[in-house]
C-alpha atoms as a PDB file:
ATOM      1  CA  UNK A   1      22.692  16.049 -49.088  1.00  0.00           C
ATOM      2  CA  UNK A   2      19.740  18.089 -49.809  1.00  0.00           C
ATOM      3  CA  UNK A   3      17.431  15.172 -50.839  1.00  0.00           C
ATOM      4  CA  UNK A   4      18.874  13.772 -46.951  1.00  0.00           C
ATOM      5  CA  UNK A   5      17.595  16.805 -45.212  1.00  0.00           C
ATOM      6  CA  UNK A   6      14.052  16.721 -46.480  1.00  0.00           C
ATOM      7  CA  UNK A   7      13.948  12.994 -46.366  1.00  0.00           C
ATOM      8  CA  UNK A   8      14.708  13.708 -42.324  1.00  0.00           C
ATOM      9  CA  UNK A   9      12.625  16.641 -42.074  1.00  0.00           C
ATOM     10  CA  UNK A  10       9.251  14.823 -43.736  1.00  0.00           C
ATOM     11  CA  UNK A  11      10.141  11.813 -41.503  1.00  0.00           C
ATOM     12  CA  UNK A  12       9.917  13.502 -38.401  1.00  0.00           C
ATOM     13  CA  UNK A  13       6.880  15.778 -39.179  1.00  0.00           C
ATOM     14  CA  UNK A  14       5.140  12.235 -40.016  1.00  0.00           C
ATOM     15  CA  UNK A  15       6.062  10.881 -36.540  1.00  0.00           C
ATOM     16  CA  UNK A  16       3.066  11.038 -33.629  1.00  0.00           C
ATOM     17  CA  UNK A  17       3.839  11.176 -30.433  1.00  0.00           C
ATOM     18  CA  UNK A  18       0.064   8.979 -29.892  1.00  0.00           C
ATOM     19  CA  UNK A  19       0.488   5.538 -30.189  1.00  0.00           C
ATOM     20  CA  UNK A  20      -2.348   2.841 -29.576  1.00  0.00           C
ATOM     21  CA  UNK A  21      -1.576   0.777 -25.888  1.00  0.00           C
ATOM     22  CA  UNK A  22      -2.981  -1.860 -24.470  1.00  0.00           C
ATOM     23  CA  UNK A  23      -4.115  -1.339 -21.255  1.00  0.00           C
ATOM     24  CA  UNK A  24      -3.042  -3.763 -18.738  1.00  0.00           C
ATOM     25  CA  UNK A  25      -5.829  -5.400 -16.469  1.00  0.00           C
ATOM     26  CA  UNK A  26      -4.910  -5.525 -12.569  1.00  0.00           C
ATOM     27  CA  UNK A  27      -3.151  -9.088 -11.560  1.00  0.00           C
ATOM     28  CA  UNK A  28      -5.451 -10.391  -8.957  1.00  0.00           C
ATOM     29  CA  UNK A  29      -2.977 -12.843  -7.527  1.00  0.00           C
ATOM     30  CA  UNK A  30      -0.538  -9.856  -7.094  1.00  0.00           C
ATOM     31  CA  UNK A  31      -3.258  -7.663  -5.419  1.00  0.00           C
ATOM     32  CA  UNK A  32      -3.604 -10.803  -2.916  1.00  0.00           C
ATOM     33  CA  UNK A  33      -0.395 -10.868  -1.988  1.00  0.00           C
ATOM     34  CA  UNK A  34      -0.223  -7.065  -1.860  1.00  0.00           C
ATOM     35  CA  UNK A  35      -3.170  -7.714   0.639  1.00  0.00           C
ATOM     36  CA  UNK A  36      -1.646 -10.307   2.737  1.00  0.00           C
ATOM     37  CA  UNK A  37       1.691  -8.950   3.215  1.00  0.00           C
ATOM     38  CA  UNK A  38       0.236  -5.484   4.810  1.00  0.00           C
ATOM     39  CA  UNK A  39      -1.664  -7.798   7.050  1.00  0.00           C
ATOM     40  CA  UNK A  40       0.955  -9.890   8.160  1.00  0.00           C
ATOM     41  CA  UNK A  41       1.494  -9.650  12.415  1.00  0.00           C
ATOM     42  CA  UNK A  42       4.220  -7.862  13.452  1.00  0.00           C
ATOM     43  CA  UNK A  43       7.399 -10.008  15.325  1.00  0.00           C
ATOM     44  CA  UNK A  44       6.473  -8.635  18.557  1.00  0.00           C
ATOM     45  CA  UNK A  45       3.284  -9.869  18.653  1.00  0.00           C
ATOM     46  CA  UNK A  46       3.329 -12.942  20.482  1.00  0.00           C
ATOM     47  CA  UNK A  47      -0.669 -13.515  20.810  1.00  0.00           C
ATOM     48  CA  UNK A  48      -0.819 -13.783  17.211  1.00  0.00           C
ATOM     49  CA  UNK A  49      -1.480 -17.579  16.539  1.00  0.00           C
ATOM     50  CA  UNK A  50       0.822 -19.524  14.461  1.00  0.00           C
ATOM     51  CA  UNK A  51       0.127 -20.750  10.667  1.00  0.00           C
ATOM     52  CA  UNK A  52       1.048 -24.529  10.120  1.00  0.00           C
ATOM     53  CA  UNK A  53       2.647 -26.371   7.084  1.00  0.00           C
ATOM     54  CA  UNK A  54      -0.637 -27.711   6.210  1.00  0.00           C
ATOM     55  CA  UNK A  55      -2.737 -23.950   5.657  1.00  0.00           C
ATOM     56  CA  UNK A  56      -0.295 -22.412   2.900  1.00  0.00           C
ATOM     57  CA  UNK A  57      -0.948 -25.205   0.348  1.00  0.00           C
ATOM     58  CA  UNK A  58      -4.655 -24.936   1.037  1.00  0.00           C
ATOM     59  CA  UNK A  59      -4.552 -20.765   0.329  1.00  0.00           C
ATOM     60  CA  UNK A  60      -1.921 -22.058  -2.896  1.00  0.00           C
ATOM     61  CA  UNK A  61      -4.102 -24.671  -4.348  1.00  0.00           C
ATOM     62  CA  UNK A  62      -7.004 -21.507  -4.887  1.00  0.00           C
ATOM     63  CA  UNK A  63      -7.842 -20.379  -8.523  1.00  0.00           C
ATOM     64  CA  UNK A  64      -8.546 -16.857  -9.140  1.00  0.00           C
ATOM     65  CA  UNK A  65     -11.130 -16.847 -12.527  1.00  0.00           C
ATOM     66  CA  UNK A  66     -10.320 -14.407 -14.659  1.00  0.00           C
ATOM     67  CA  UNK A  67     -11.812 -10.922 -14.412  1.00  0.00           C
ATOM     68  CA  UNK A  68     -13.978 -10.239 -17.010  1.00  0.00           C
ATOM     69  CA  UNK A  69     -13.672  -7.669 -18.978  1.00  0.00           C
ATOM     70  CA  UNK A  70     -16.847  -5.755 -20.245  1.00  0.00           C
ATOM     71  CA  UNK A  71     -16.716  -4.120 -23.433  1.00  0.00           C
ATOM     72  CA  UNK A  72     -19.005  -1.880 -23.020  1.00  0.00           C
ATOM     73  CA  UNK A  73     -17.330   0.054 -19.948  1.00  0.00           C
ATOM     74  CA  UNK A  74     -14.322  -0.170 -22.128  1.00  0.00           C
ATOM     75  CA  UNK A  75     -15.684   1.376 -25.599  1.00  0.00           C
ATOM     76  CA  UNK A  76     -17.619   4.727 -24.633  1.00  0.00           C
ATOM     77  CA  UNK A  77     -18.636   6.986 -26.767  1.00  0.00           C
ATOM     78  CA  UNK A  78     -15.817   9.341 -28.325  1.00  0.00           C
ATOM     79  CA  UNK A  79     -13.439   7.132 -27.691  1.00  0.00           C
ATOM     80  CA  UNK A  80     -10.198   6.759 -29.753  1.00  0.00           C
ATOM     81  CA  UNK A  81      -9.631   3.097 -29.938  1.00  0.00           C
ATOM     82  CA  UNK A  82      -7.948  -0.058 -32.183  1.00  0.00           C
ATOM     83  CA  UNK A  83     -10.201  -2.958 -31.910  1.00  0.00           C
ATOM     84  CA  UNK A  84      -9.774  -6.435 -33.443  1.00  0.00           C
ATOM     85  CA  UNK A  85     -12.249  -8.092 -34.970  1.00  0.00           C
ATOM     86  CA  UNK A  86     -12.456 -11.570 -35.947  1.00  0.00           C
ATOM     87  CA  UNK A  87      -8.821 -10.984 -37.053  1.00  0.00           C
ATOM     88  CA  UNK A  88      -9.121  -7.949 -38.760  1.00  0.00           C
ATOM     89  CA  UNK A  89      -7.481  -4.886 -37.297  1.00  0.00           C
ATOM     90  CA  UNK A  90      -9.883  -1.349 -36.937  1.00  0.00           C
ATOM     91  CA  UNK A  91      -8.668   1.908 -36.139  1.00  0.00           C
ATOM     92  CA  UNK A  92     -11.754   3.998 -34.903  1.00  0.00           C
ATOM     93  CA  UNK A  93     -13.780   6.069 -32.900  1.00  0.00           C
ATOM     94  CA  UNK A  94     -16.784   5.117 -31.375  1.00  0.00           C
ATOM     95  CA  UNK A  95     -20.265   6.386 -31.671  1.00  0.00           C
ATOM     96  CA  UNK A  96     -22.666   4.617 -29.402  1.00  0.00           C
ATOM     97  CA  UNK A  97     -24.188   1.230 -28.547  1.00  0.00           C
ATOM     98  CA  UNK A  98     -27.547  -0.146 -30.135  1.00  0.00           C
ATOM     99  CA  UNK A  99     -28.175  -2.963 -27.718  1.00  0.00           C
ATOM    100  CA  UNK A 100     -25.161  -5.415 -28.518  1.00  0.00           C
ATOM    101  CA  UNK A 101     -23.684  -3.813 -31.588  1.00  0.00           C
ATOM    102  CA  UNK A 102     -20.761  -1.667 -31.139  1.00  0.00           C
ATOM    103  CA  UNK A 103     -21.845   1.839 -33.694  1.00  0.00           C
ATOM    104  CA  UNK A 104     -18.487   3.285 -35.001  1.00  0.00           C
ATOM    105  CA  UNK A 105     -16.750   5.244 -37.477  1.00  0.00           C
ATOM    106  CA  UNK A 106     -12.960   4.942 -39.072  1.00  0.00           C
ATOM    107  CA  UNK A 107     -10.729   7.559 -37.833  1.00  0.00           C
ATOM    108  CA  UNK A 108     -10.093   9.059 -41.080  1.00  0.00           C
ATOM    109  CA  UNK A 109     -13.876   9.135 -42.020  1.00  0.00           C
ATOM    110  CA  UNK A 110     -16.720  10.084 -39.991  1.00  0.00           C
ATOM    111  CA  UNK A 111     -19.279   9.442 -42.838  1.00  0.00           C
ATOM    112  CA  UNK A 112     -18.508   5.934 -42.658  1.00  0.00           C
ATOM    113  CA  UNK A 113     -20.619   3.669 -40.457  1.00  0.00           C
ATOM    114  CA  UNK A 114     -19.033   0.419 -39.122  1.00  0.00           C
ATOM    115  CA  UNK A 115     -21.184  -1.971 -36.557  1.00  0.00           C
ATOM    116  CA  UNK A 116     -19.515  -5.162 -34.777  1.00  0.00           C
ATOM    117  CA  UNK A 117     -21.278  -7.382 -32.481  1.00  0.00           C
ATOM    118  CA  UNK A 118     -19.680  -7.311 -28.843  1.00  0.00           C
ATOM    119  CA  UNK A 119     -18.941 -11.273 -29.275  1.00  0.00           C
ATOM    120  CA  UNK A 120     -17.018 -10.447 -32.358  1.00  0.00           C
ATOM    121  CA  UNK A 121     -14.887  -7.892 -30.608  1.00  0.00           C
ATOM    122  CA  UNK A 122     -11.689  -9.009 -28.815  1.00  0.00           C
ATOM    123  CA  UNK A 123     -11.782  -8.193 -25.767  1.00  0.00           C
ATOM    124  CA  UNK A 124      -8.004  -8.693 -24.833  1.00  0.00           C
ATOM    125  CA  UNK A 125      -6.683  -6.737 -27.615  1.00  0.00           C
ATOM    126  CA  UNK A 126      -8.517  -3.534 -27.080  1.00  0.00           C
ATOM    127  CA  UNK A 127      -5.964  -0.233 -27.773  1.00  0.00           C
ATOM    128  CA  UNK A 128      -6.611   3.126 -26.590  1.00  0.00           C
ATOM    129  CA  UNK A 129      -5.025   6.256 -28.281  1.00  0.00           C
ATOM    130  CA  UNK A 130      -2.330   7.733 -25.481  1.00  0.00           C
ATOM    131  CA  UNK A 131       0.479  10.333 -25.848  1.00  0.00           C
ATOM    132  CA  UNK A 132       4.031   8.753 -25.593  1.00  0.00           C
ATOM    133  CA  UNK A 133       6.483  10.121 -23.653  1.00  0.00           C
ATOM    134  CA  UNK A 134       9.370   8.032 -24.704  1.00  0.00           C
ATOM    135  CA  UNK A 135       8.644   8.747 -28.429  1.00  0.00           C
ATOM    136  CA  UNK A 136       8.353  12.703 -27.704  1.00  0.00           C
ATOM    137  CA  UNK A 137      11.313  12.721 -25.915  1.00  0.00           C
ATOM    138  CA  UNK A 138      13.166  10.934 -28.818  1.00  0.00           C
ATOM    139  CA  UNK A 139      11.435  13.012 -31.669  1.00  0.00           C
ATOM    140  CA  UNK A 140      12.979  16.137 -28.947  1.00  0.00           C
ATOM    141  CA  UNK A 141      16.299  15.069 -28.909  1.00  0.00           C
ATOM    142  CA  UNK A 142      16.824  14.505 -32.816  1.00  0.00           C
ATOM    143  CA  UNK A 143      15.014  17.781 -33.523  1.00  0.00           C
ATOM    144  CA  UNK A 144      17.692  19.339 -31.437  1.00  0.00           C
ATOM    145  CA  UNK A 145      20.359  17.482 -32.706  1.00  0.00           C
ATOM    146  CA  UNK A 146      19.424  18.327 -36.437  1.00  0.00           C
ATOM    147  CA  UNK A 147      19.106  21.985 -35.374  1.00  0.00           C
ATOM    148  CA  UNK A 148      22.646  21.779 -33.717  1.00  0.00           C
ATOM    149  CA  UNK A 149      24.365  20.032 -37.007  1.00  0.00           C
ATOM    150  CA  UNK A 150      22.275  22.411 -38.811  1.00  0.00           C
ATOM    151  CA  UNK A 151      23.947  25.499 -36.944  1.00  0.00           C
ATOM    152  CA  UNK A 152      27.454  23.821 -36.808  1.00  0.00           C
ATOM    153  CA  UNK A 153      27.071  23.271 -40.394  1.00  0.00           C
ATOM    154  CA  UNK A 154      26.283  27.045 -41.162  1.00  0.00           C
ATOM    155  CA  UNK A 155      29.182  28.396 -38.753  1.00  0.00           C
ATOM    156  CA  UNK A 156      31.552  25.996 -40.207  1.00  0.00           C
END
């Protein structure tokens, strides 16, 4: 039972409430239609001319290009960030840019130097560090829950 308790207990001082998130570029079809629907006419305005069959598969047939993402907006200095890297995975922080090389270190050790070319970096896989609510919430609720069975266990 013992061995249990500080099995749990080394578990859940391990645990980070940081996790490394993607963050999600803007749709730009759903801002258009976000767009078009607060500029739709009202029914009681009759002066408003009418759209035919033939204009929506005009405004349909219309393909957004991607967005493209710059790297370098994205990975300023003293930044927290998980980058891959022609398939490798990097945890680190970054440093500053020399031209188009990315200057970084690993999180665990500043000493260390790492330098990627932005055309080696993926772009669509770029993780910031963020806090977690869900996971501190969770990591809450079991802390009290061992403290609870902890006390009921003591009374008892």
């Amino acid at each position: 039972m013992r061995k249990n308790l500080y099995f749990i207990i080394l578990s859940l001082s391990l645990t980070s409430c940081y996790t490394y998130q993607v963050k999600k570029q803007p749709d730009p079809e759903t801002n258009n239609k976000q767009a078009s629907q607060r500029s739709t006419p009202s029914f009681n305005n009759t002066a408003a001319p009418m759209k035919t069959l033939t204009d929506e598969p005009k405004a349909l047939n219309i393909q957004q290009t991607p967005v493209p993402i710059n790297i370098q907006d994205k990975l300023t200095p003293n930044k927290n960030v998980k980058i891959d890297v022609d398939g490798r995975s990097y945890k680190i922080i970054v440093d500053r840019w020399e031209s188009d090389s990315l200057v970084a270190h690993p999180v665990g050790s500043p000493k260390k130097v790492l330098k990627f070319h932005k055309n080696q970096i993926n772009a669509e896989k770029i993780a910031e560090k963020r806090f977690s609510q869900p996971i501190a919430d969770i990591i809450t609720v079991t802390a009290y829950a061992g403290i609870g069975a902890l006390i009921w266990y003591l009374v008892r």
